[in-house]
PDB file of N, CA and C in Angstrom:
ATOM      1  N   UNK A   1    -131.747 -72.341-140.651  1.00  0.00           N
ATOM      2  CA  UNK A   1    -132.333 -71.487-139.652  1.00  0.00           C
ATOM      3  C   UNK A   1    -133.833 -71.333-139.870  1.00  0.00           C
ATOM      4  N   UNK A   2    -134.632 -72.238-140.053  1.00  0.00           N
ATOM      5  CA  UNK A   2    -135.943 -71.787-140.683  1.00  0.00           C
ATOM      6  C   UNK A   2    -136.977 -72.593-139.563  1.00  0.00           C
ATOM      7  N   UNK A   3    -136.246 -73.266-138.700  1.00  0.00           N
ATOM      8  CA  UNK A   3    -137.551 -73.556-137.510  1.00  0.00           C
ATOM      9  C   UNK A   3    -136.630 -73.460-136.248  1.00  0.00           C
ATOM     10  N   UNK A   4    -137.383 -73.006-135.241  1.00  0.00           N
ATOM     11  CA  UNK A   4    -136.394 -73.174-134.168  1.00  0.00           C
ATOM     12  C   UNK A   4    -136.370 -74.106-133.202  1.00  0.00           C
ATOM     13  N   UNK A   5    -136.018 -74.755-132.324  1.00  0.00           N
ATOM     14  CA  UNK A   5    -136.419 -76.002-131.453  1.00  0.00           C
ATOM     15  C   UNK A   5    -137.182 -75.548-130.476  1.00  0.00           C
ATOM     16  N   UNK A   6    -138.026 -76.146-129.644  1.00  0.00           N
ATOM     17  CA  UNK A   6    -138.818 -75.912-128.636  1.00  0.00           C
ATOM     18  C   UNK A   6    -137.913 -75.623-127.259  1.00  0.00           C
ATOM     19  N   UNK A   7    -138.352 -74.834-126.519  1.00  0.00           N
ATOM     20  CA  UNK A   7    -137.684 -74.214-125.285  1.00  0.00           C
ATOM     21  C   UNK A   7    -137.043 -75.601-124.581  1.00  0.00           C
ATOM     22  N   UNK A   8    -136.064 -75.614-123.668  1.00  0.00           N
ATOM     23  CA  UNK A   8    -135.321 -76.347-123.381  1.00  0.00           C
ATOM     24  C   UNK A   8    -135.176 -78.213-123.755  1.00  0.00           C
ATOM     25  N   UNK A   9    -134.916 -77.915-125.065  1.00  0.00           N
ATOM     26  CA  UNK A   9    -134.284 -78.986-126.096  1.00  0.00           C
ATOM     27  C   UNK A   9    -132.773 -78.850-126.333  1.00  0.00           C
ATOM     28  N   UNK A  10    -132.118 -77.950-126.318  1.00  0.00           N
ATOM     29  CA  UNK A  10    -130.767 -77.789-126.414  1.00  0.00           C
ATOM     30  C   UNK A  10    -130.484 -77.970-127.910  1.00  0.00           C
ATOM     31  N   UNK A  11    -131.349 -78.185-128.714  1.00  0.00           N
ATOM     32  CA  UNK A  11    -130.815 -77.916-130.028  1.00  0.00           C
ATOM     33  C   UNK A  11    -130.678 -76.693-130.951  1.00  0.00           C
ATOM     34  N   UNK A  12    -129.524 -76.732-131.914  1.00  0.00           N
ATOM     35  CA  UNK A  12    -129.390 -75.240-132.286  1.00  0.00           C
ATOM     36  C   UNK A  12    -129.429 -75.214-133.595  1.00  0.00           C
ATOM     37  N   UNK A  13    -129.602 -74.507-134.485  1.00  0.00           N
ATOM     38  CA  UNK A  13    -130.576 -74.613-135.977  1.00  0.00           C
ATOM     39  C   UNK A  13    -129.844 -74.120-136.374  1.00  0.00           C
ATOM     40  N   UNK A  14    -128.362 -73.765-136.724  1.00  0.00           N
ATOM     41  CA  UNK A  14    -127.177 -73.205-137.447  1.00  0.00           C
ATOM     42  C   UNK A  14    -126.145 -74.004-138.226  1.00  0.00           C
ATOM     43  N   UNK A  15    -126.369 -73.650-139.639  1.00  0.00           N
ATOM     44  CA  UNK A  15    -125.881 -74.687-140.854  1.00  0.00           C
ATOM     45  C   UNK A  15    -124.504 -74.728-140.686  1.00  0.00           C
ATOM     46  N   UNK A  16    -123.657 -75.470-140.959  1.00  0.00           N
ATOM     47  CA  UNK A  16    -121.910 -75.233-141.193  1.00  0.00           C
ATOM     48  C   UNK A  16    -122.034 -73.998-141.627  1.00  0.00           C
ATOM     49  N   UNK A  17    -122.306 -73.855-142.982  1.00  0.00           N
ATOM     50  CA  UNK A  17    -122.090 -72.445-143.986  1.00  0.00           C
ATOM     51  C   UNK A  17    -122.533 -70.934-143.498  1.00  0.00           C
ATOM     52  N   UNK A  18    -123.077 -70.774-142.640  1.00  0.00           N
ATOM     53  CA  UNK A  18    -123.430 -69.619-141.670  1.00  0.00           C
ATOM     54  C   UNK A  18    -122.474 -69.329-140.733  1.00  0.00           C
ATOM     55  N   UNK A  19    -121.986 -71.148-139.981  1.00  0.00           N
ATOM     56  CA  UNK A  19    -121.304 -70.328-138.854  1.00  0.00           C
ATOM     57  C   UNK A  19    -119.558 -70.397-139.375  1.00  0.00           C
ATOM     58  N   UNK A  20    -119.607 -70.665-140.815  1.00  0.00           N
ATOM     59  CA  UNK A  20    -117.876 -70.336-141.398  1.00  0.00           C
ATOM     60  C   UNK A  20    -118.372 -68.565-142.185  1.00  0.00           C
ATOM     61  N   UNK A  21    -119.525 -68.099-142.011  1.00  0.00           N
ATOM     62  CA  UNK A  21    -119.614 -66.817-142.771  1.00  0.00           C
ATOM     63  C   UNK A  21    -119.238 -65.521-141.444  1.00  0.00           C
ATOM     64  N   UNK A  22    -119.896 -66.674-140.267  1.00  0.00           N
ATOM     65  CA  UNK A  22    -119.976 -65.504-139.146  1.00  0.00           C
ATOM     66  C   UNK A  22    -118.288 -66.051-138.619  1.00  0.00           C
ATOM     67  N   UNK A  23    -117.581 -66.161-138.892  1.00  0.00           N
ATOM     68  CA  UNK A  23    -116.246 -66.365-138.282  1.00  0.00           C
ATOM     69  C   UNK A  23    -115.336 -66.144-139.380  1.00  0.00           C
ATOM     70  N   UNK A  24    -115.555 -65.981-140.328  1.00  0.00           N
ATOM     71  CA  UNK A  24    -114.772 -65.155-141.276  1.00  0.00           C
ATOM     72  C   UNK A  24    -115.057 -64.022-141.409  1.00  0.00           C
ATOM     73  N   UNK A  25    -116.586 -63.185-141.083  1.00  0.00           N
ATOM     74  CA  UNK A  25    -116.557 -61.649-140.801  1.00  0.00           C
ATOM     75  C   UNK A  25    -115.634 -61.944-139.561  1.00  0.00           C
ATOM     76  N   UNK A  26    -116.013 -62.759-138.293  1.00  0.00           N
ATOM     77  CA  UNK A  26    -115.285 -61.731-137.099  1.00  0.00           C
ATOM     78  C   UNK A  26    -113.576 -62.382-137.601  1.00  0.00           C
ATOM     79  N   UNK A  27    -113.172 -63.011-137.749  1.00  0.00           N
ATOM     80  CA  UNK A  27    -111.516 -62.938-138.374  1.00  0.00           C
ATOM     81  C   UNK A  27    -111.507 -61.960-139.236  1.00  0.00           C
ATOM     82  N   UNK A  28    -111.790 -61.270-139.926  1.00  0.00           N
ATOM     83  CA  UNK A  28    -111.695 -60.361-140.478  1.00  0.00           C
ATOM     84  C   UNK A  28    -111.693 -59.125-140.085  1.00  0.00           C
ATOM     85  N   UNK A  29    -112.264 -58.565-139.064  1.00  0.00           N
ATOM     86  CA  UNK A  29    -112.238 -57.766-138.003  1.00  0.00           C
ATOM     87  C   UNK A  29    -111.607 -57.598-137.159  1.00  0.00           C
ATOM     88  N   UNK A  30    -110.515 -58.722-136.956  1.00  0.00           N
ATOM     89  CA  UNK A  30    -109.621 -58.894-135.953  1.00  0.00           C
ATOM     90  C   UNK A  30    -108.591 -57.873-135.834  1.00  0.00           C
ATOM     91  N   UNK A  31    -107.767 -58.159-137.327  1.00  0.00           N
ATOM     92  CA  UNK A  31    -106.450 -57.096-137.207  1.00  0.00           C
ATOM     93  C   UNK A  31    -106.770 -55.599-137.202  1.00  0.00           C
ATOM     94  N   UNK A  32    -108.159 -55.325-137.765  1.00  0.00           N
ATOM     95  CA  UNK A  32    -108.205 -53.413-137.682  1.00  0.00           C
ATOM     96  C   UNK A  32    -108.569 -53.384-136.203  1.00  0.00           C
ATOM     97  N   UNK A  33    -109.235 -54.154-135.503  1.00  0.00           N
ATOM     98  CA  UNK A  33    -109.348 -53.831-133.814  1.00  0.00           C
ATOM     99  C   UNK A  33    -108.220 -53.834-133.320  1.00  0.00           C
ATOM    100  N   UNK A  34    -107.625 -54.531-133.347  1.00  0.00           N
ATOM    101  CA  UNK A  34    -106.546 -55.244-132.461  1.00  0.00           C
ATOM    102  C   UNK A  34    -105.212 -53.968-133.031  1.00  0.00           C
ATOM    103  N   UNK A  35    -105.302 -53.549-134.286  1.00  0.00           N
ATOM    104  CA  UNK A  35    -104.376 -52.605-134.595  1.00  0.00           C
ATOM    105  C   UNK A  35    -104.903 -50.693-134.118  1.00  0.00           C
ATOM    106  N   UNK A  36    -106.162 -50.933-134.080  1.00  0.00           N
ATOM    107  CA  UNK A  36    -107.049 -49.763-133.637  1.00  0.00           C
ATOM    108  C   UNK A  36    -106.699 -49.599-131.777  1.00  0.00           C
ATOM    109  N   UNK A  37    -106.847 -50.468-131.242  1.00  0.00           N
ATOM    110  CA  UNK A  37    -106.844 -50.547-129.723  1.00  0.00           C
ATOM    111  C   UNK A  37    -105.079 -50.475-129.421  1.00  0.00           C
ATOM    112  N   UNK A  38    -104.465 -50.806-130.152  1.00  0.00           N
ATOM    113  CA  UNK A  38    -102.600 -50.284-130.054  1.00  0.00           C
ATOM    114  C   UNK A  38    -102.083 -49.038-130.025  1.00  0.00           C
ATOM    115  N   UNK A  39    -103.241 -48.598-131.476  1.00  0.00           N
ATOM    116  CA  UNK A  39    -102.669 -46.984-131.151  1.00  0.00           C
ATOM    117  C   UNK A  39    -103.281 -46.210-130.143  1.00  0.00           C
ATOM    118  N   UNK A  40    -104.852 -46.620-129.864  1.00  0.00           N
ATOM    119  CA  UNK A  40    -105.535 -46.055-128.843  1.00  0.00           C
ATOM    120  C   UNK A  40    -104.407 -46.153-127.410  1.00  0.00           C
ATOM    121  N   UNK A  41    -104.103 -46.988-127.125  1.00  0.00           N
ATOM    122  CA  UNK A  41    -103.247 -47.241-125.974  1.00  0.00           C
ATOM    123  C   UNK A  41    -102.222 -46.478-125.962  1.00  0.00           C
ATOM    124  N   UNK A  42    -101.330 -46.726-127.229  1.00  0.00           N
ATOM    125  CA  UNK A  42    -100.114 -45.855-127.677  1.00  0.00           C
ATOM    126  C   UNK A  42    -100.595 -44.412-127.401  1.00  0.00           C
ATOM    127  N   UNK A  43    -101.201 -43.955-128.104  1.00  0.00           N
ATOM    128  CA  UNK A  43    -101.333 -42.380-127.554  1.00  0.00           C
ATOM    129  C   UNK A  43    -101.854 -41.989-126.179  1.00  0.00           C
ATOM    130  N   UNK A  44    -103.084 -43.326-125.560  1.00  0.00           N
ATOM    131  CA  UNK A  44    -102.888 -42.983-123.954  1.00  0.00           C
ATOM    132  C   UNK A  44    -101.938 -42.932-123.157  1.00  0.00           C
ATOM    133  N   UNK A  45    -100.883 -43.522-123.357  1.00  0.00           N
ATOM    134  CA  UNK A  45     -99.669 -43.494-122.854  1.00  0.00           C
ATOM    135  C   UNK A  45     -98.830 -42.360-122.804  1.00  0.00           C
ATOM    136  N   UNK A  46     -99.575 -41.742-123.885  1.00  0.00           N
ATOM    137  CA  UNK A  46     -98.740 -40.041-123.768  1.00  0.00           C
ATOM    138  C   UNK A  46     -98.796 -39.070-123.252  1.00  0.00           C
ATOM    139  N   UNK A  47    -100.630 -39.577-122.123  1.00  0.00           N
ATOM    140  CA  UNK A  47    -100.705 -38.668-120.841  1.00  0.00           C
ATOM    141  C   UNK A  47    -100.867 -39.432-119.905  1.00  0.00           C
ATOM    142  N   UNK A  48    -100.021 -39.663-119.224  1.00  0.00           N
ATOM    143  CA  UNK A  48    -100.341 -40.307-118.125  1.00  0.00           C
ATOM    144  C   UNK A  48    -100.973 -39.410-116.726  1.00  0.00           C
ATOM    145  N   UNK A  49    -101.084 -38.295-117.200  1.00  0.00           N
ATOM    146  CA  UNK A  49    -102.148 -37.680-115.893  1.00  0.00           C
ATOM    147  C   UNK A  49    -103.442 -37.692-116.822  1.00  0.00           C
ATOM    148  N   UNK A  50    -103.785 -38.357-117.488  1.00  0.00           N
ATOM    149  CA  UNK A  50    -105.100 -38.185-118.553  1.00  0.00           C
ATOM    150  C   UNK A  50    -106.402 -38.910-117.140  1.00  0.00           C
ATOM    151  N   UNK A  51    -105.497 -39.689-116.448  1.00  0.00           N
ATOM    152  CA  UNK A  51    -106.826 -40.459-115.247  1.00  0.00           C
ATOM    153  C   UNK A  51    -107.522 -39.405-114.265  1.00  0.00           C
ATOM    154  N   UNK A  52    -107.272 -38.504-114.091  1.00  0.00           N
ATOM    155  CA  UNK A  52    -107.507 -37.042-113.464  1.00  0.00           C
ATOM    156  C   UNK A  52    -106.524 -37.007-112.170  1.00  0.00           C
ATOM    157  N   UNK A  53    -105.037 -37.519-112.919  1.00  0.00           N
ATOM    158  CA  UNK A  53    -103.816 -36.716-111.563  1.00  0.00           C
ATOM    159  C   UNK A  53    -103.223 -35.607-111.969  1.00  0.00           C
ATOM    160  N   UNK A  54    -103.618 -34.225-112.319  1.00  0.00           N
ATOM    161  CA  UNK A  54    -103.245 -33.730-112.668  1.00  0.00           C
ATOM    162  C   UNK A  54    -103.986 -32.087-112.209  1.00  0.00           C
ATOM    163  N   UNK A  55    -103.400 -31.202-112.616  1.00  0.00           N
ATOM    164  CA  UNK A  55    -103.563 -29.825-112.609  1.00  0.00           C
ATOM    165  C   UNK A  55    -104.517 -29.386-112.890  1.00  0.00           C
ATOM    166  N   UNK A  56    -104.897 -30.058-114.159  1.00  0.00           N
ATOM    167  CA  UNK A  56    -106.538 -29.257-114.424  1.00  0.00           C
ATOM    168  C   UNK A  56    -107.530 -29.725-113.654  1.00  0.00           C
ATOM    169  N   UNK A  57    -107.221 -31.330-113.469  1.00  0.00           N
ATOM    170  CA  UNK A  57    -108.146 -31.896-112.582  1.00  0.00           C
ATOM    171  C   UNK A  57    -108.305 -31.018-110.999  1.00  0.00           C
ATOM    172  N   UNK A  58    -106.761 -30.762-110.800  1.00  0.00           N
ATOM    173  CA  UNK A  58    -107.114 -29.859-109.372  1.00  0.00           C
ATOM    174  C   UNK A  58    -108.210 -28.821-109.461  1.00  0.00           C
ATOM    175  N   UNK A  59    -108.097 -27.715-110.611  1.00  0.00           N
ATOM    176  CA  UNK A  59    -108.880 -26.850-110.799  1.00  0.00           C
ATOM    177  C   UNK A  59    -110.194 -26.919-110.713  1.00  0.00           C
ATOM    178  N   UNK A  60    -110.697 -28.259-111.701  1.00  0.00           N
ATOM    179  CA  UNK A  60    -111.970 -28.660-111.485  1.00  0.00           C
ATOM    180  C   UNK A  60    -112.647 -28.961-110.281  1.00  0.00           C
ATOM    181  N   UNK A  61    -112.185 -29.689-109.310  1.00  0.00           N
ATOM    182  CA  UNK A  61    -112.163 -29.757-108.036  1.00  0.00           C
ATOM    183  C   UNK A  61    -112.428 -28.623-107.528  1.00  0.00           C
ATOM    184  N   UNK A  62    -112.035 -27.420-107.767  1.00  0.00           N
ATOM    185  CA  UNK A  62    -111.788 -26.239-106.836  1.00  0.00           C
ATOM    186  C   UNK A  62    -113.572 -25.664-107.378  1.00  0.00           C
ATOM    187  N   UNK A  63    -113.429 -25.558-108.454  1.00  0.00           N
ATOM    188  CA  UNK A  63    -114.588 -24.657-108.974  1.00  0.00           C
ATOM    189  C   UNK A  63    -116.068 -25.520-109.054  1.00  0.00           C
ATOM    190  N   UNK A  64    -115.989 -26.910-108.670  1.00  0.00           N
ATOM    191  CA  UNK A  64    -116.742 -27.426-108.348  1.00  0.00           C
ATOM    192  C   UNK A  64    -117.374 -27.829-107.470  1.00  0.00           C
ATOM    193  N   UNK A  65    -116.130 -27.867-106.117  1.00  0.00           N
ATOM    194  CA  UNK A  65    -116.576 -27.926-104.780  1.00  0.00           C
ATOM    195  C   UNK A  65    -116.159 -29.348-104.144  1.00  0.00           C
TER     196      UNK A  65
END
């Protein structure tokens, strides 16, 4: 990564060993997202008036106009 190519050359200045460092951080990141966004879902699922169909939402409506 120590020179960069001149504007539309299409060449890209990234060693093997960089782009197996940057794809083993993001594989590595994979399962706590992917297990993070399950439970996020999982517990959205436990209100399903959480989108504003619901009662309080009426209220708000009222006192807001």
């Amino acid at each position: 990564m120590a020179t960069s190519a001149a504007p539309g050359q299409g060449k890209i200045d990234v060693t093997p060993s960089v782009l197996y460092q940057v794809s083993s951080k993001v594989a590595g990141q994979q399962d706590p997202l992917d297990r993070g966004i399950k439970a996020f879902l999982d517990e959205l699922a436990r209100y399903p008036d959480g989108g504003g169909n619901g009662f309080v939402e009426d209220g708000l409506r009222v006192t807001l106009g």
